[in-house]
Protein backbone atom coordinates (compact mmCIF):
# COMPACT_ATOMS: atom_id res chain seq x y z
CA UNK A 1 6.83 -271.78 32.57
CA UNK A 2 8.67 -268.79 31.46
CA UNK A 3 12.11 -269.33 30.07
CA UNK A 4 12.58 -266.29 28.53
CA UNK A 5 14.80 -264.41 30.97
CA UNK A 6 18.15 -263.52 30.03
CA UNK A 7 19.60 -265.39 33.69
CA UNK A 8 18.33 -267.50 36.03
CA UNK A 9 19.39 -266.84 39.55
CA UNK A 10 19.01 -268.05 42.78
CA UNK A 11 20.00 -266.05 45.42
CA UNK A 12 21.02 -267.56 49.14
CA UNK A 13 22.60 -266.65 51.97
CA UNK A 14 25.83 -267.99 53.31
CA UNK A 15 27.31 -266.86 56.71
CA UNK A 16 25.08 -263.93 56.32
CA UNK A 17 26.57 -262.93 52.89
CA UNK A 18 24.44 -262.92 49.55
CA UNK A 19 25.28 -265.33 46.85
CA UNK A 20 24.29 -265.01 43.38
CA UNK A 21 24.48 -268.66 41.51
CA UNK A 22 24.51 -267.71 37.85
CA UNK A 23 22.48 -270.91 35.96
CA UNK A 24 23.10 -272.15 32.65
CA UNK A 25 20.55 -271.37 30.02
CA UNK A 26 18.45 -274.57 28.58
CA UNK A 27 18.67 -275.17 25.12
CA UNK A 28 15.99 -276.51 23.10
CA UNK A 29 17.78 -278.30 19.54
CA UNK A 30 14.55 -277.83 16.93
CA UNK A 31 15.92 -280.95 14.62
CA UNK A 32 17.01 -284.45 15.34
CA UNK A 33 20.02 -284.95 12.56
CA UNK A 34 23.58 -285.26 12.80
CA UNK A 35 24.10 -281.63 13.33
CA UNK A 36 21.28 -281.56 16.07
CA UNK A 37 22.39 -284.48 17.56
CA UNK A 38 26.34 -283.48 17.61
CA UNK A 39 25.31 -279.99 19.08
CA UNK A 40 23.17 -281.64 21.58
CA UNK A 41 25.41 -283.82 22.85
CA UNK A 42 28.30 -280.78 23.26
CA UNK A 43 25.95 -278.37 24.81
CA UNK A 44 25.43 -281.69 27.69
CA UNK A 45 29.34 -281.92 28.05
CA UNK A 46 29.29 -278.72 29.34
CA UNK A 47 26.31 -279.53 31.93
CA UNK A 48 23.50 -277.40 29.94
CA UNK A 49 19.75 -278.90 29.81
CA UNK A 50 19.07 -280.22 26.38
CA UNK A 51 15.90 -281.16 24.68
CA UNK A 52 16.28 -282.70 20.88
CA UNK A 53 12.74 -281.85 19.02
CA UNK A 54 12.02 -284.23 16.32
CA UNK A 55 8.92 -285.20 14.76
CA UNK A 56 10.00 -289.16 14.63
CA UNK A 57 11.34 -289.99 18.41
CA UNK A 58 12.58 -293.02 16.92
CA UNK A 59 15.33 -291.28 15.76
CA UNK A 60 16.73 -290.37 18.45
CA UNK A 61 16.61 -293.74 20.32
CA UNK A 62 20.26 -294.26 20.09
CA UNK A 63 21.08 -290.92 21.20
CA UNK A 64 19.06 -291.50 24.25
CA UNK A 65 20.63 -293.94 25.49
CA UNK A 66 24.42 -292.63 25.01
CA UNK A 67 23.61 -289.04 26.54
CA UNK A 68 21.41 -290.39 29.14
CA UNK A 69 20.58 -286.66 30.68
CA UNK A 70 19.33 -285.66 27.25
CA UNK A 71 15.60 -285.10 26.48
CA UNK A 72 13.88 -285.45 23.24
CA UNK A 73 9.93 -283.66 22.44
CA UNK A 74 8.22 -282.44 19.90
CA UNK A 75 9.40 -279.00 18.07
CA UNK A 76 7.14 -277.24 20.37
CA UNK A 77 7.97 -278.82 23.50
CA UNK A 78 11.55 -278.38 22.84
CA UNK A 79 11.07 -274.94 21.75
CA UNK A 80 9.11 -274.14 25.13
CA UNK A 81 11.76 -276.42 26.95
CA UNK A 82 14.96 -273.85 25.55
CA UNK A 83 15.95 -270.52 27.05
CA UNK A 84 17.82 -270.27 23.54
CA UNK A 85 17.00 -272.62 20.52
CA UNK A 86 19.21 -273.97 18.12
CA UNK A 87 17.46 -274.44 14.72
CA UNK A 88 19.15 -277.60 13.15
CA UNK A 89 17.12 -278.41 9.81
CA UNK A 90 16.97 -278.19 6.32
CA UNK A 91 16.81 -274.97 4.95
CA UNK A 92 14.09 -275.75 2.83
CA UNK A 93 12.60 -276.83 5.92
CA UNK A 94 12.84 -274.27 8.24
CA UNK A 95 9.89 -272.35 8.15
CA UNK A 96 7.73 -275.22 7.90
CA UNK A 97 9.47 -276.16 11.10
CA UNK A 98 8.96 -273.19 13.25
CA UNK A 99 5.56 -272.82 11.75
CA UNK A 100 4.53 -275.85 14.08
CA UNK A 101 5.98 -273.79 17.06
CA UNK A 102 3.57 -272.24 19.56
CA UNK A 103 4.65 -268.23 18.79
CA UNK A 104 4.70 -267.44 22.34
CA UNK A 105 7.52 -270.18 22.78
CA UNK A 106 9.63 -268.10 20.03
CA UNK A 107 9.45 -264.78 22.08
CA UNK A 108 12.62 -262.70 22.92
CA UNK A 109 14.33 -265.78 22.70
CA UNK A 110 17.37 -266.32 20.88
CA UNK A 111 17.53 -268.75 17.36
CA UNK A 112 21.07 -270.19 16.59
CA UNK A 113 20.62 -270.44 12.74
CA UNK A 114 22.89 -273.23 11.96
CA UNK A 115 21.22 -273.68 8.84
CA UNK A 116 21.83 -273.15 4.53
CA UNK A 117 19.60 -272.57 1.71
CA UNK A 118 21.08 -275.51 0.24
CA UNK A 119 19.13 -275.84 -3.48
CA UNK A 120 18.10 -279.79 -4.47
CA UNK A 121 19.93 -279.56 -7.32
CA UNK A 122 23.35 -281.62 -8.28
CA UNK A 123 26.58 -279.86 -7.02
CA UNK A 124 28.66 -278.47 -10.34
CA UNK A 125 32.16 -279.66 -9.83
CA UNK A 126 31.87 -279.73 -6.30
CA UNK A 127 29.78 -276.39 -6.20
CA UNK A 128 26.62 -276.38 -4.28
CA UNK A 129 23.48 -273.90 -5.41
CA UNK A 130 21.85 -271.92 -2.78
CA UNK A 131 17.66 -270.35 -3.64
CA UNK A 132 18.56 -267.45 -2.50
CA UNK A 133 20.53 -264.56 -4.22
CA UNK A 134 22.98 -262.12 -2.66
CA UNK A 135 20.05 -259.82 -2.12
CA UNK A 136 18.53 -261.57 0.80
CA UNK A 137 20.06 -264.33 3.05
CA UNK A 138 17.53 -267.66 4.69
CA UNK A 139 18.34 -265.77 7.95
CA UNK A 140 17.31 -262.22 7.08
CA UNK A 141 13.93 -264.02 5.41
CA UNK A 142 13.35 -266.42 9.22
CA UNK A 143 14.16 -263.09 10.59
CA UNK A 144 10.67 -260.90 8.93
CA UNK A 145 8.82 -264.42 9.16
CA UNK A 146 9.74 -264.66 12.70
CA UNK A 147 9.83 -260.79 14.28
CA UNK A 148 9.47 -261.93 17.40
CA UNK A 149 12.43 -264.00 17.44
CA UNK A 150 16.45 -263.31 17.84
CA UNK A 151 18.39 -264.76 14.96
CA UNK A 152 21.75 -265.48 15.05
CA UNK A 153 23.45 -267.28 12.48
CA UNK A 154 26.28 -269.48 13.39
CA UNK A 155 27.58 -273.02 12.41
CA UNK A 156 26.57 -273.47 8.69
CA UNK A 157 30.16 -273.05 7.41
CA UNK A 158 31.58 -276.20 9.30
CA UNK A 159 30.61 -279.70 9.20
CA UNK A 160 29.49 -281.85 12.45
CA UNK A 161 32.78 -283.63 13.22
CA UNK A 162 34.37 -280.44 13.79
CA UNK A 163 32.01 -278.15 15.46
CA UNK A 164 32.53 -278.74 18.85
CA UNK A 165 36.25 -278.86 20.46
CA UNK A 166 37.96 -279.60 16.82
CA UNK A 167 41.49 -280.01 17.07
CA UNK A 168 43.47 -278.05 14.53
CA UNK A 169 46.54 -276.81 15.10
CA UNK A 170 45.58 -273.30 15.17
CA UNK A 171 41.80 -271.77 17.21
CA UNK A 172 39.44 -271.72 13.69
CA UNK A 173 37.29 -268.68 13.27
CA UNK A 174 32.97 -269.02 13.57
CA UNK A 175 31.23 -266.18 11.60
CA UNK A 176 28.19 -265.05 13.27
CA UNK A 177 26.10 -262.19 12.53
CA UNK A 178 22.56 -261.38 14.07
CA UNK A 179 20.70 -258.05 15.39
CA UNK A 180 20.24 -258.37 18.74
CA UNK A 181 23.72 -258.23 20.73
CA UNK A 182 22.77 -259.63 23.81
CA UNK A 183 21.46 -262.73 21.47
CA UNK A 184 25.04 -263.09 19.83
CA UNK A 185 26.65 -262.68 23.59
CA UNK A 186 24.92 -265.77 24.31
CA UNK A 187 25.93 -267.68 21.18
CA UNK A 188 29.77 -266.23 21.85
CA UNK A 189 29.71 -267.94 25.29
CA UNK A 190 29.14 -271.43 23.43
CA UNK A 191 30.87 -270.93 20.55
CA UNK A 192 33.67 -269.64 22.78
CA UNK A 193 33.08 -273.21 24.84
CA UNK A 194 33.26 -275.28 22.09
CA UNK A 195 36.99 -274.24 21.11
CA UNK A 196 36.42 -271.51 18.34
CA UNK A 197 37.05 -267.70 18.03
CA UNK A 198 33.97 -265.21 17.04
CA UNK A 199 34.27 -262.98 14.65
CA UNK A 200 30.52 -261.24 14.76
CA UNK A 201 30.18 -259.78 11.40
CA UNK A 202 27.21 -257.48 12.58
CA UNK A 203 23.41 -257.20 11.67
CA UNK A 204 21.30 -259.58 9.61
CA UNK A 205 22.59 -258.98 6.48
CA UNK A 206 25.83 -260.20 7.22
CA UNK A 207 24.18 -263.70 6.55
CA UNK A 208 24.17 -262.88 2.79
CA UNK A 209 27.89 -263.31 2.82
CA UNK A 210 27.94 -266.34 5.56
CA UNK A 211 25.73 -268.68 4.06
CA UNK A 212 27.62 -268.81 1.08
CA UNK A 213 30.51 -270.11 2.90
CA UNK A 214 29.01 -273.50 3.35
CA UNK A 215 29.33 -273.40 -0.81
CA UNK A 216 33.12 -272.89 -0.74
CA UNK A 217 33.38 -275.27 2.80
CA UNK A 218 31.73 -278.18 0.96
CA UNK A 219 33.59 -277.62 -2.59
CA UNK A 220 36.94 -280.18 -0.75
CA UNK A 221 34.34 -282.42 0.46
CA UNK A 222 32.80 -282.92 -3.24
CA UNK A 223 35.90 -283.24 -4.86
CA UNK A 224 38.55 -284.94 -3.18
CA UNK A 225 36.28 -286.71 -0.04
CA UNK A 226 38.43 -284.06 2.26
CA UNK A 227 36.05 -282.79 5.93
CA UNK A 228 38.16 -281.99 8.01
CA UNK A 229 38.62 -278.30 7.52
CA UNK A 230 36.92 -274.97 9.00
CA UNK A 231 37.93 -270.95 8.53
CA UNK A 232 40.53 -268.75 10.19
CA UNK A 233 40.15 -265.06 10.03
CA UNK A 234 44.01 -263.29 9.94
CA UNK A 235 44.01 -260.23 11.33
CA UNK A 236 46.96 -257.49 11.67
């Protein structure tokens, strides 16, 4: 099956007039952890298809049975499953990941990057390390590994509990950056769903400045056991 269009629509005809249903797109979640499983289960609130790809099912047991319309696959099947993918593993991981995807199932479609090139080394005082250097983000690297892909990086600068419909008292701001626009429309409609404000930061590179935000997100966490935070972009 192709899921690669940009819409699905079924047109019918009502009292003679033609009407254009507009369908959700499926999403296919390419990891089965805490972020994967939070971001699955928002994406079903607001009545998308969701497939969880995992390469132990019996992780996902539990979140079977509390989002009962959610599916769970392999990578591949979930990949072939999504009109757009969410890629919700370990950075050191991610390649190996999408390596195990069938390439046609990567095609034109678009890859929410929610991912960091979090180093395994010990945090310094609450500061993380990334392997990679302000010359070239994980993204922009997924992006030449991956050409046939749509990259859009969103959601590695906020932890799970807050990513979908967090209540602060002001809108917080979700950096995104990417080179395909119609890909980051499609990202803006669910970041846009889930409560938050986009603030696209343009091409690929942008990444090399988002990633790093994770660093300075965490450093609260690290030190003082404080979560509960996210961004907000002022603007005059």
């Amino acid at each position: 099956m192709n899921h690669t269009k940009q819409l699905s629509e079924i047109n019918c005809l009502i009292n003679g007039r033609k009407l254009i249903i507009v369908m959700k797109k499926k999403i296919g979640v390419i990891g089965s952890g805490l972020v994967a499983q939070t971001l699955g289960a928002g994406l079903l609130r607001y009545d998308y298809e969701v497939m969880l790809g995992t390469r132990e099912a019996s992780k996902l047991t539990r979140w079977r049975l509390d989002h009962g319309k959610g599916q769970v696959g392999s990578f591949s099947e979930a990949a072939c499953f999504g009109d757009i993918l969410i890629l919700a593993v370990a950075g050191r991981a991610t390649k190996s990941a999408l390596d195990m995807i069938e390439p046609n199932y990567l095609a034109g479609k678009t890859i929410i990057d929610v991912t960091n090139p979090i180093a395994d080394t010990p945090p310094v005082n609450g500061v993380l390390r990334l392997f990679t250097d302000f010359t070239e983000s994980l993204m922009e690297k997924l992006q030449q590994f991956f050409p046939q892909a749509h990259f859009v990086k969103a959601f590695n600068s906020v932890g799970s509990a807050c990513m979908v419909n967090p209540s602060f008292e002001t809108k917080p701001t979700m950096f995104i950056c990417g080179n395909h626009d119609a890909s980051k429309t499609d990202v803006t409609e669910i970041i846009t769903l889930f409560g938050w404000e986009v603030a696209d930061m343009g091409s690929a590179e942008a990444a090399r400045a988002i990633e790093p935000l994770c660093i300075l997100w965490c450093i609260p966490g690290l030190k003082d056991n404080q979560w509960m935070h996210a961004f907000k972009l002022l603007k005059m």
